[in-house]
C-alpha atoms as a PDB file:
ATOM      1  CA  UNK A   1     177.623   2.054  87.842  1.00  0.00           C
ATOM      2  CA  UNK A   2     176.044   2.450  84.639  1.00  0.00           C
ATOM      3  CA  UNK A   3     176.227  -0.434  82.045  1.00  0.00           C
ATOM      4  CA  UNK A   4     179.639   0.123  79.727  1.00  0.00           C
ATOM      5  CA  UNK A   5     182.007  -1.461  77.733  1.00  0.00           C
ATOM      6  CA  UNK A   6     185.744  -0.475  78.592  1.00  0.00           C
ATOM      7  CA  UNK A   7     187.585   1.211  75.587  1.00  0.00           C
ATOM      8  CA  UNK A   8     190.367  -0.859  74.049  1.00  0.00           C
ATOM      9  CA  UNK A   9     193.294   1.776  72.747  1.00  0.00           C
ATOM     10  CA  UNK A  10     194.212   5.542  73.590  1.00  0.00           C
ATOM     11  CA  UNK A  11     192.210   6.765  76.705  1.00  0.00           C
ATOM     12  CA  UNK A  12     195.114   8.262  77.661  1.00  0.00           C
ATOM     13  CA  UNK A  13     195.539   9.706  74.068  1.00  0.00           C
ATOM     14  CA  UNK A  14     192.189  11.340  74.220  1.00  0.00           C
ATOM     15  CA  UNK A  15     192.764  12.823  77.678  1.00  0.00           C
ATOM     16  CA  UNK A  16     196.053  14.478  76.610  1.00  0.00           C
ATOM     17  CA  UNK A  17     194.429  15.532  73.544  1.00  0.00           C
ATOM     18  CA  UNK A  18     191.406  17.207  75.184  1.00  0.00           C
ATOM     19  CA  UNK A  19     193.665  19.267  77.716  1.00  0.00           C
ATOM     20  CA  UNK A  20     195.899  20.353  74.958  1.00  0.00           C
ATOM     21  CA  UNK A  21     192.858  21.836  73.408  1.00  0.00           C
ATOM     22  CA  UNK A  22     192.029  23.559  75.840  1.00  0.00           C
ATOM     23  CA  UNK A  23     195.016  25.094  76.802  1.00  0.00           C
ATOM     24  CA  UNK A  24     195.756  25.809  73.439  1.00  0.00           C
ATOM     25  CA  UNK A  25     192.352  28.131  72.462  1.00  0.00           C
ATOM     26  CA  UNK A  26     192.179  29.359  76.280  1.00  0.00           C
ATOM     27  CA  UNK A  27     190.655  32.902  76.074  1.00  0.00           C
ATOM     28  CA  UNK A  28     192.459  35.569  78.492  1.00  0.00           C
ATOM     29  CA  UNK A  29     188.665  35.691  79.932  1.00  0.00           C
ATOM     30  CA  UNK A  30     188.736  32.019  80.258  1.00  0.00           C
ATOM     31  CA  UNK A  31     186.455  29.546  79.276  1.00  0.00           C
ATOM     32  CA  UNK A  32     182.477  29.550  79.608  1.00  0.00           C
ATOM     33  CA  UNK A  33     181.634  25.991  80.614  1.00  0.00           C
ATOM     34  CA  UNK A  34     178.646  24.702  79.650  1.00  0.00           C
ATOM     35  CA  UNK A  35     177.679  21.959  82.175  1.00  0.00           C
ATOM     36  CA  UNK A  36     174.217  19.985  81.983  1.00  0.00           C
ATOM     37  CA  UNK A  37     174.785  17.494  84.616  1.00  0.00           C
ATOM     38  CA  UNK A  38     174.735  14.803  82.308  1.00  0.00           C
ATOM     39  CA  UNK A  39     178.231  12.514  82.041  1.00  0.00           C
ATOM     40  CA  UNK A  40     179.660  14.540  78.997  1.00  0.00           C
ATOM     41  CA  UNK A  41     179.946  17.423  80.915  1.00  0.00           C
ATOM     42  CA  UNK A  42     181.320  15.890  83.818  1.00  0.00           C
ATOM     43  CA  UNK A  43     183.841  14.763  82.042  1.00  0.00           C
ATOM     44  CA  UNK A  44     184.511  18.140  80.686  1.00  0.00           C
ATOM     45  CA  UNK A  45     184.168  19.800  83.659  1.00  0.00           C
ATOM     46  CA  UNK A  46     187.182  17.443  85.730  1.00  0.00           C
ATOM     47  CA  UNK A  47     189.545  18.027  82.527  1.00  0.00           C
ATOM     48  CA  UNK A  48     189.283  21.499  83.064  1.00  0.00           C
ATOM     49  CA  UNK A  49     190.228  21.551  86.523  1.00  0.00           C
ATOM     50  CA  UNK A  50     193.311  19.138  85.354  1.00  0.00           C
ATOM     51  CA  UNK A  51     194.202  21.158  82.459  1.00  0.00           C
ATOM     52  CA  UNK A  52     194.736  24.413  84.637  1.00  0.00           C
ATOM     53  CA  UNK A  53     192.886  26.654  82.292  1.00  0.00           C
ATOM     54  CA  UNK A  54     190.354  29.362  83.242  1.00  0.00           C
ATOM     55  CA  UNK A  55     186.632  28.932  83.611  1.00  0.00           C
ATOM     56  CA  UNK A  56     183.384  29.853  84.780  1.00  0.00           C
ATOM     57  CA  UNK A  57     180.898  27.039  84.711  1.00  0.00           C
ATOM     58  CA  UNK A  58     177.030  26.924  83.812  1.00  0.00           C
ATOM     59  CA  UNK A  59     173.948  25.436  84.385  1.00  0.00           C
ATOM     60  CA  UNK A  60     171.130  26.780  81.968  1.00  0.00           C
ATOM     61  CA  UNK A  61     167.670  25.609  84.024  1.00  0.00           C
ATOM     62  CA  UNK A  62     164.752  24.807  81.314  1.00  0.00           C
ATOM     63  CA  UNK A  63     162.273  23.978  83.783  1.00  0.00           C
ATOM     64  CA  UNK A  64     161.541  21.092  82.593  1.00  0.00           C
ATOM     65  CA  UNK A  65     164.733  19.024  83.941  1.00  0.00           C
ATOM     66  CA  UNK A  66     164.217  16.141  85.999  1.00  0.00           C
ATOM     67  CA  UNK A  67     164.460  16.698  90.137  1.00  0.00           C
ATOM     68  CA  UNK A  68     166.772  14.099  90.372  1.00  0.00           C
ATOM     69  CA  UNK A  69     169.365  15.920  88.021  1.00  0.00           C
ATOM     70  CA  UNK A  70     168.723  19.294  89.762  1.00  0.00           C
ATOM     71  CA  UNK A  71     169.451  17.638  93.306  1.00  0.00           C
ATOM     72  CA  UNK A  72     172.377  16.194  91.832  1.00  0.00           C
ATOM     73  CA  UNK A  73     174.143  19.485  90.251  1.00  0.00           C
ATOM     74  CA  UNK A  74     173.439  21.613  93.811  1.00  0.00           C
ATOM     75  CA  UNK A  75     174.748  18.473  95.858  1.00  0.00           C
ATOM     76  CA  UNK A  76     177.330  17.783  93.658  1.00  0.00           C
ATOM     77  CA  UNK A  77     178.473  20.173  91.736  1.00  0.00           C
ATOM     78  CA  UNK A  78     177.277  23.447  94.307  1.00  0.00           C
ATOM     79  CA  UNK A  79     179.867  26.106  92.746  1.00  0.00           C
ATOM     80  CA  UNK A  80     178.267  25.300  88.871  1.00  0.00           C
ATOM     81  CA  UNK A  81     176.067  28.963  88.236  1.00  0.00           C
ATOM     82  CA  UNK A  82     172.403  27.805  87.831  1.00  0.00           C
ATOM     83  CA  UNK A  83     170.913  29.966  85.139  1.00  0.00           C
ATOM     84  CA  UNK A  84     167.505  30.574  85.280  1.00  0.00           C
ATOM     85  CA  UNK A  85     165.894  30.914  81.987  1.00  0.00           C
ATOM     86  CA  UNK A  86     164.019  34.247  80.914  1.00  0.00           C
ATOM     87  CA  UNK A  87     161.323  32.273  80.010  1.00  0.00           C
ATOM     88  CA  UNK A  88     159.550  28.865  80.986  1.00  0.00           C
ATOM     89  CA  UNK A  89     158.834  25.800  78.837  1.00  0.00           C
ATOM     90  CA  UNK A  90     155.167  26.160  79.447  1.00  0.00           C
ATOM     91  CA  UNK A  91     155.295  30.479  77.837  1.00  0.00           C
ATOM     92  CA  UNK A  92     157.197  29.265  75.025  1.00  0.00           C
ATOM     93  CA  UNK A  93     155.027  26.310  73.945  1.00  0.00           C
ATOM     94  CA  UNK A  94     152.420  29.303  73.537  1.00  0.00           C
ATOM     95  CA  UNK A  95     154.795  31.110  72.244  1.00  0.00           C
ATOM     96  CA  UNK A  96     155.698  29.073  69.458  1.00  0.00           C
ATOM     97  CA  UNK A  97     152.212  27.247  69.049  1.00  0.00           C
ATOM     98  CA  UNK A  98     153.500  23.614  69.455  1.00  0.00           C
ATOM     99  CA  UNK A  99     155.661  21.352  71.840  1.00  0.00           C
ATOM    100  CA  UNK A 100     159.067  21.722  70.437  1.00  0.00           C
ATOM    101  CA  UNK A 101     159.657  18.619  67.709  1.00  0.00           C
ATOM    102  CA  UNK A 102     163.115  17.595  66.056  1.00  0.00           C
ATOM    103  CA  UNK A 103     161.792  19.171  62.871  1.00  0.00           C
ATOM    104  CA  UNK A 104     161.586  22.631  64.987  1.00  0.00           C
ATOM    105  CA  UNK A 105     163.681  22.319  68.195  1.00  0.00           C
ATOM    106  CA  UNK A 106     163.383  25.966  68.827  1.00  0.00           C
ATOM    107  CA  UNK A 107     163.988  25.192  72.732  1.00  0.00           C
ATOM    108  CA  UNK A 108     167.526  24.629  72.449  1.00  0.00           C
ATOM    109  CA  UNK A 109     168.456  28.626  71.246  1.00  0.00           C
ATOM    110  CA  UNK A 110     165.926  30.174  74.036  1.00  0.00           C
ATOM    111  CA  UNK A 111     166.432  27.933  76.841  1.00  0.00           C
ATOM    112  CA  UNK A 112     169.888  26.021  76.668  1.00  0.00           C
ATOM    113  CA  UNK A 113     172.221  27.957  74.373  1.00  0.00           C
ATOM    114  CA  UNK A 114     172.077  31.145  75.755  1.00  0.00           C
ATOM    115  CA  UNK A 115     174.723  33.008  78.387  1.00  0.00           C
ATOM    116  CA  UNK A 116     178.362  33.018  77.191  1.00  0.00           C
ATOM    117  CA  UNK A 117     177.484  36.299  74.879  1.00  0.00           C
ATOM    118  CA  UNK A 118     181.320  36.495  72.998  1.00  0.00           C
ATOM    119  CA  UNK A 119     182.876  34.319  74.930  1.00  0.00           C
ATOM    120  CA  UNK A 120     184.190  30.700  73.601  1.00  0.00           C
ATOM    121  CA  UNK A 121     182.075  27.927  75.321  1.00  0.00           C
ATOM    122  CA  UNK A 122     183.504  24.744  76.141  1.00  0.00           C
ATOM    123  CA  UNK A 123     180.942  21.978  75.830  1.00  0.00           C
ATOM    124  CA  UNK A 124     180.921  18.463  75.637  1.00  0.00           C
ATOM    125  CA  UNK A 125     179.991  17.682  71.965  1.00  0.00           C
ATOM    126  CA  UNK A 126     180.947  14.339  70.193  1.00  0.00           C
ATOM    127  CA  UNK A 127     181.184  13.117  67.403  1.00  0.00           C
ATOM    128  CA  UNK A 128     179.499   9.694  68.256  1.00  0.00           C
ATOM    129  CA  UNK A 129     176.427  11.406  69.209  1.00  0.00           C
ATOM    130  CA  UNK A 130     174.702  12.297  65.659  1.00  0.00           C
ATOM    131  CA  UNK A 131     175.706  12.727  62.223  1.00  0.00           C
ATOM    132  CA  UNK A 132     175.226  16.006  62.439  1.00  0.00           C
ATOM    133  CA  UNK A 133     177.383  16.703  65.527  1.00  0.00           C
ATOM    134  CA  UNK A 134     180.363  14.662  63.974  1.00  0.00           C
ATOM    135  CA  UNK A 135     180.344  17.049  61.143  1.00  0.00           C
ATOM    136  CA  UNK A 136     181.069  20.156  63.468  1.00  0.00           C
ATOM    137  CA  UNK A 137     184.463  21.460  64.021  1.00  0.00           C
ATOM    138  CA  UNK A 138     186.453  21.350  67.133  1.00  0.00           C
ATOM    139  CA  UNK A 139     186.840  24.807  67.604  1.00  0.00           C
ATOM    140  CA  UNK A 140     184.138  26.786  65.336  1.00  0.00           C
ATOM    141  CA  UNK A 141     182.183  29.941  65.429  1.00  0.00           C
ATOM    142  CA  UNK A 142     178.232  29.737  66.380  1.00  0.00           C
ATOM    143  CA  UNK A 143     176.768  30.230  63.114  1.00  0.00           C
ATOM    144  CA  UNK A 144     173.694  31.847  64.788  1.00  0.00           C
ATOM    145  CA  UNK A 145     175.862  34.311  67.051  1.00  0.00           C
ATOM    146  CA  UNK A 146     177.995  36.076  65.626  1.00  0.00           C
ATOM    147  CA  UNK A 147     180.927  36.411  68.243  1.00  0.00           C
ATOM    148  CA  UNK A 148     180.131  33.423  70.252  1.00  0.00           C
ATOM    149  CA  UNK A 149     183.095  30.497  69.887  1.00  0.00           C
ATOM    150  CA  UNK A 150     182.784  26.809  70.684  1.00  0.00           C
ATOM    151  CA  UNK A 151     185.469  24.448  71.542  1.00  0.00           C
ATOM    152  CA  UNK A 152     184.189  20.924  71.722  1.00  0.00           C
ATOM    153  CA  UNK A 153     187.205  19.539  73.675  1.00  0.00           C
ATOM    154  CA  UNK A 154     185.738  15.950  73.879  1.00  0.00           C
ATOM    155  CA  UNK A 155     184.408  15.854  70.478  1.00  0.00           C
ATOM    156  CA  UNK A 156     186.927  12.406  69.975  1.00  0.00           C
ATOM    157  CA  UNK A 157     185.830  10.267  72.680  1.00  0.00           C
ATOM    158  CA  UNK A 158     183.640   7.027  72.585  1.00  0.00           C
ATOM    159  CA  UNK A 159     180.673   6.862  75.109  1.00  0.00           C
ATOM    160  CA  UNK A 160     182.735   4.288  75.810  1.00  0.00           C
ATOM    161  CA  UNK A 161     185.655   6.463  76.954  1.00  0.00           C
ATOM    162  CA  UNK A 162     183.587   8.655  78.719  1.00  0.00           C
ATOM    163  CA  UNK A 163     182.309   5.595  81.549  1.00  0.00           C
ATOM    164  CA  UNK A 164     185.758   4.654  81.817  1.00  0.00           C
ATOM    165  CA  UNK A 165     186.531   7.749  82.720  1.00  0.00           C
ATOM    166  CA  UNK A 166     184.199   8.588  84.932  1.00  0.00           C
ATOM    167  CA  UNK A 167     184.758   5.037  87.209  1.00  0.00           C
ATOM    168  CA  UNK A 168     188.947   5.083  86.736  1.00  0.00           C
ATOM    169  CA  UNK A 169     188.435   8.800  88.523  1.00  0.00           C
ATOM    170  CA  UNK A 170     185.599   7.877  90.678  1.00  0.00           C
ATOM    171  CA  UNK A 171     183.447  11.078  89.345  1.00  0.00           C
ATOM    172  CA  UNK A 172     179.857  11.415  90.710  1.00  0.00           C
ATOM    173  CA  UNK A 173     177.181  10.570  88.001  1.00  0.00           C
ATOM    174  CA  UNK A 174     173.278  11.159  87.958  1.00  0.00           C
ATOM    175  CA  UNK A 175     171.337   8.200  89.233  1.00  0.00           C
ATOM    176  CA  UNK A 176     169.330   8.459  86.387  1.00  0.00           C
ATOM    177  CA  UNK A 177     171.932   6.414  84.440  1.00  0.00           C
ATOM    178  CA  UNK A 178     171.070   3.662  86.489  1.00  0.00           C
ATOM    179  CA  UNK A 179     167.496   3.931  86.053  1.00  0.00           C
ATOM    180  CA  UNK A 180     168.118   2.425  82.132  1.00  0.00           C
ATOM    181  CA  UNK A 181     168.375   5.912  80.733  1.00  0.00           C
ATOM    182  CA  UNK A 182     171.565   6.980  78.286  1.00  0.00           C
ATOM    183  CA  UNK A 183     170.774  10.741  78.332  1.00  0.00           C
ATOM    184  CA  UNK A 184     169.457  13.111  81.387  1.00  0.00           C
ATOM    185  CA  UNK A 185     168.483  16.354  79.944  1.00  0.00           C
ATOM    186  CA  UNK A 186     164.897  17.562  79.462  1.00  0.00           C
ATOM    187  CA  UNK A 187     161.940  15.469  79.916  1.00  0.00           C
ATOM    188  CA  UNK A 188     160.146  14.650  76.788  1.00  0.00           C
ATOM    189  CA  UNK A 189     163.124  16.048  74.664  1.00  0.00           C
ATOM    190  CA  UNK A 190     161.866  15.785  71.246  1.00  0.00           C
ATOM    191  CA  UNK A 191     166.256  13.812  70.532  1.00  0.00           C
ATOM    192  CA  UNK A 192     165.282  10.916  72.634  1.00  0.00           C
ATOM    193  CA  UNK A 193     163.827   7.485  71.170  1.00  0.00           C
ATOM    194  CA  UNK A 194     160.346   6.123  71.910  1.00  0.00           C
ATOM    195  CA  UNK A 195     162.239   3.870  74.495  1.00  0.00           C
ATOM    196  CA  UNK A 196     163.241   7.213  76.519  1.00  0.00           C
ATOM    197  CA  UNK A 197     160.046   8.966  75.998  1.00  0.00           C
ATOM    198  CA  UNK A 198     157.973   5.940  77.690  1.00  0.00           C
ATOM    199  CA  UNK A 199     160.155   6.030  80.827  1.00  0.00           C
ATOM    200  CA  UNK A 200     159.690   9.702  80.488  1.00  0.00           C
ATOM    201  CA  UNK A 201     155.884   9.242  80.874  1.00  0.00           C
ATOM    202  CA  UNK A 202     156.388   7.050  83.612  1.00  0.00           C
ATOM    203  CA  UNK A 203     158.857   8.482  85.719  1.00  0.00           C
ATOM    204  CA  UNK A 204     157.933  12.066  85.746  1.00  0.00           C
ATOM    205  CA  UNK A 205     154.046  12.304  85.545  1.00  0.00           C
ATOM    206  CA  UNK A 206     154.156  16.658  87.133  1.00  0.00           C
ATOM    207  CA  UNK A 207     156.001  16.991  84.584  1.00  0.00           C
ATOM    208  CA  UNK A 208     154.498  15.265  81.232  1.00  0.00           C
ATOM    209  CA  UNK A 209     151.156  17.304  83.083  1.00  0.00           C
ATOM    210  CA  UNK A 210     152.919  20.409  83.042  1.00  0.00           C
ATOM    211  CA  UNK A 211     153.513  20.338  79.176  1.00  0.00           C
ATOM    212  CA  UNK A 212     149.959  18.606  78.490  1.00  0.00           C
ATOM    213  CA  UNK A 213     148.718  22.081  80.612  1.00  0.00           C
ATOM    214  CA  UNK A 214     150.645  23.812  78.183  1.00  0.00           C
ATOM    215  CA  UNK A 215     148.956  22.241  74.901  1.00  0.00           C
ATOM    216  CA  UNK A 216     145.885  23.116  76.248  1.00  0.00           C
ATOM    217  CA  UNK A 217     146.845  27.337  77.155  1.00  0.00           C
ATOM    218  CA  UNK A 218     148.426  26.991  73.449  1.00  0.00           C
ATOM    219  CA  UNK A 219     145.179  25.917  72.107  1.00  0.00           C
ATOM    220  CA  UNK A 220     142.685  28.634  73.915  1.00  0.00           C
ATOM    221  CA  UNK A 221     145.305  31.338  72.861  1.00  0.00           C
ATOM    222  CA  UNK A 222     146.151  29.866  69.101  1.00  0.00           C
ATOM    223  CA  UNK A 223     143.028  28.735  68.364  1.00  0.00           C
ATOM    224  CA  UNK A 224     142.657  29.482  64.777  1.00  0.00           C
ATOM    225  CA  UNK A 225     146.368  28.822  64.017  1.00  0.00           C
ATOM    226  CA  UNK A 226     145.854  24.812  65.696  1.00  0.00           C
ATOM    227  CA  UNK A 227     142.698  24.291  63.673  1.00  0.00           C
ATOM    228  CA  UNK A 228     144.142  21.298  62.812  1.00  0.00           C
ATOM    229  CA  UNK A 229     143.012  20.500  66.154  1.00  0.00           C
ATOM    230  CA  UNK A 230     139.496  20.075  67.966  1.00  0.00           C
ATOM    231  CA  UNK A 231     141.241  20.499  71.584  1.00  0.00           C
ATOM    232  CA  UNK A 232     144.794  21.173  73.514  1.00  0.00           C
ATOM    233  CA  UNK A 233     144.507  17.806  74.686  1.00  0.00           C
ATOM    234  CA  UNK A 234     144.398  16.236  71.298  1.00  0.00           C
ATOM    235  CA  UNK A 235     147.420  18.491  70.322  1.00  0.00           C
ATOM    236  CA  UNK A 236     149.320  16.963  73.099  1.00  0.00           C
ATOM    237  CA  UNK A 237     148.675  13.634  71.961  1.00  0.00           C
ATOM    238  CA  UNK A 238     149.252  14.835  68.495  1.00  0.00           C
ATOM    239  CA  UNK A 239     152.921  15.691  70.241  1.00  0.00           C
ATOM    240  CA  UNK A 240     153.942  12.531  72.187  1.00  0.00           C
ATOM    241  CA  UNK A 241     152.921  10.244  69.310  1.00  0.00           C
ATOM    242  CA  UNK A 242     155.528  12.289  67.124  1.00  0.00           C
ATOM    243  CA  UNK A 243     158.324  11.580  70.143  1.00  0.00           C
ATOM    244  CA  UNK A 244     157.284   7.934  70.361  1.00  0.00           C
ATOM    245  CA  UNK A 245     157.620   7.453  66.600  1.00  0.00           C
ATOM    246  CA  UNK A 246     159.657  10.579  64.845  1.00  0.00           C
ATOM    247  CA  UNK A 247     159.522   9.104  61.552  1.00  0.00           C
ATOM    248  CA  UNK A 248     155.911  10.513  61.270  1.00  0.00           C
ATOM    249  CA  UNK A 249     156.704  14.100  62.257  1.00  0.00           C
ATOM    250  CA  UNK A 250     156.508  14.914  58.683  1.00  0.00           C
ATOM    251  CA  UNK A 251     152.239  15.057  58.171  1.00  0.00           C
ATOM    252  CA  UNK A 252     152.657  18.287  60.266  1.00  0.00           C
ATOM    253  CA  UNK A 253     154.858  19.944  58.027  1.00  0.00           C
ATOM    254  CA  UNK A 254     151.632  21.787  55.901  1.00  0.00           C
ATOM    255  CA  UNK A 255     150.184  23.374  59.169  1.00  0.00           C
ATOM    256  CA  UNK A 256     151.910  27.080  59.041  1.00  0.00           C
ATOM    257  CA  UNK A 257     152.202  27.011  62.781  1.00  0.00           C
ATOM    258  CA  UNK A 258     155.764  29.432  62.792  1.00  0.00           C
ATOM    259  CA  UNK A 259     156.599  32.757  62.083  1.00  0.00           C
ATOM    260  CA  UNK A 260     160.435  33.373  60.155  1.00  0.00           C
ATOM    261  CA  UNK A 261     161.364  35.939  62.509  1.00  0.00           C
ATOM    262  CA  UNK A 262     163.859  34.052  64.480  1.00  0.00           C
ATOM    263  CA  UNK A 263     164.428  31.302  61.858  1.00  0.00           C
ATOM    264  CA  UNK A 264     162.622  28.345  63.108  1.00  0.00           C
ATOM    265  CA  UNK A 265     160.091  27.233  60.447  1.00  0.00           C
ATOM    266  CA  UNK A 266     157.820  24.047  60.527  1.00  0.00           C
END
């Protein structure tokens, strides 16, 4: 079992408030459950089955998940819809000239928040995970679809809450928790610390060689546009040296490497 600290009050609070929410904004459609693998949305996805409510659940595949998390949703979780995306990692890269950074994390709205077209999602969001995130709403429009609804039914519980219950209900978990790792979405996600990003680079070398491979198609096709750059392999390094240390993302930020025409600027 992953490394945790048990929560001191209201477990039961925060389970009784999560179902409630649920059954209160349940759509006649029912719900379109976003489910990553990861322990969040286990968590989410056994409260829905307790709470009675309706629901399809999800999987959006952005080819560049680890194996180990793939093995474990189709042994584990075999009735969650894996949706493939309409494009890969390595096409958008090219696409979009650069790696996806935290400045411009244009991966997230092509590969992971897609499906669900006006329908309210249930994901699970929380407030502990980011400033940003604890400033969203429980239930709350996407500002980016119009018709699209999100109800972040977990949104109140501790990462704490979450391990204890996972063990109290003896849920299935990625091993990749155990393997020193708090997160287990994308390699090389441009959210994760330089701690992450290292084991990253360790663990899954086809992978860090699949986006490196992608640097360099981005440089033969946007040649004049990466200047900045003498080769694809120096904009890859130019890329994990941003992921190991984020705080100097910001040098980049003159390079006009994005188009406005779906919002995401450099």
């Amino acid at each position: 079992m992953a490394n945790y600290i048990y929560s001191l009050f209201g477990l039961q609070e925060q389970i009784d408030r999560s179902i409630n929410l649920m059954r209160e904004y349940e759509p006649p459609e029912g719900y379109y459950l976003c489910f990553s693998g990861g322990k969040d949305s286990a968590v989410l996805y056994d409260l829905a089955i307790k709470s009675g409510v309706k629901f399809d659940a999800h999987h959006n595949n952005t080819t560049v998940e680890p194996p180990q998390l793939m093995k474990f949703i189709r042994e584990k979780y075999p009735e969650v819809i894996n949706e493939r995306a309409p494009i890969t990692m390595a096409k958008l890269i090219v696409k979009k000239v650069i790696p996806p950074l935290r400045t411009a994390r244009y991966c997230c709205y092509y590969l992971k928040e897609r499906g669900g077209k006006n329908r309210v999602k249930l994901t699970g969001v929380r407030a502990q995970e980011s400033t940003k995130r604890a400033k969203r709403k429980v239930f709350e429009e996407n500002s980016r679809k119009q018709g699209d609804y999100f109800l972040h039914a977990i949104h109140h519980w501790s990462e704490n809450d979450v391990w204890q219950y996972i063990y109290d209900n003896n849920l299935p978990y990625c091993s990749l928790y155990d393997m020193g790792r708090r997160r287990v979405g994308c390699v090389l996600c441009p959210f994760q610390n330089g701690k992450q990003v290292e084991l990253d680079m360790r663990d899954f070398p086809a992978i860090v060689d699949y986006y490196r491979r992608a640097c360099i198609k981005s440089f033969e096709v946007n040649r004049e546009k990466l200047s900045y750059f003498n080769s694809g392999e120096e904009l890859f390094n130019w890329w994990i040296s941003r992921l190991k240390k984020p705080e100097i993302a910001k040098d980049c930020n003159s390079i006009p490497l994005f188009s406005e025409d779906d919002g995401f600027i450099l």
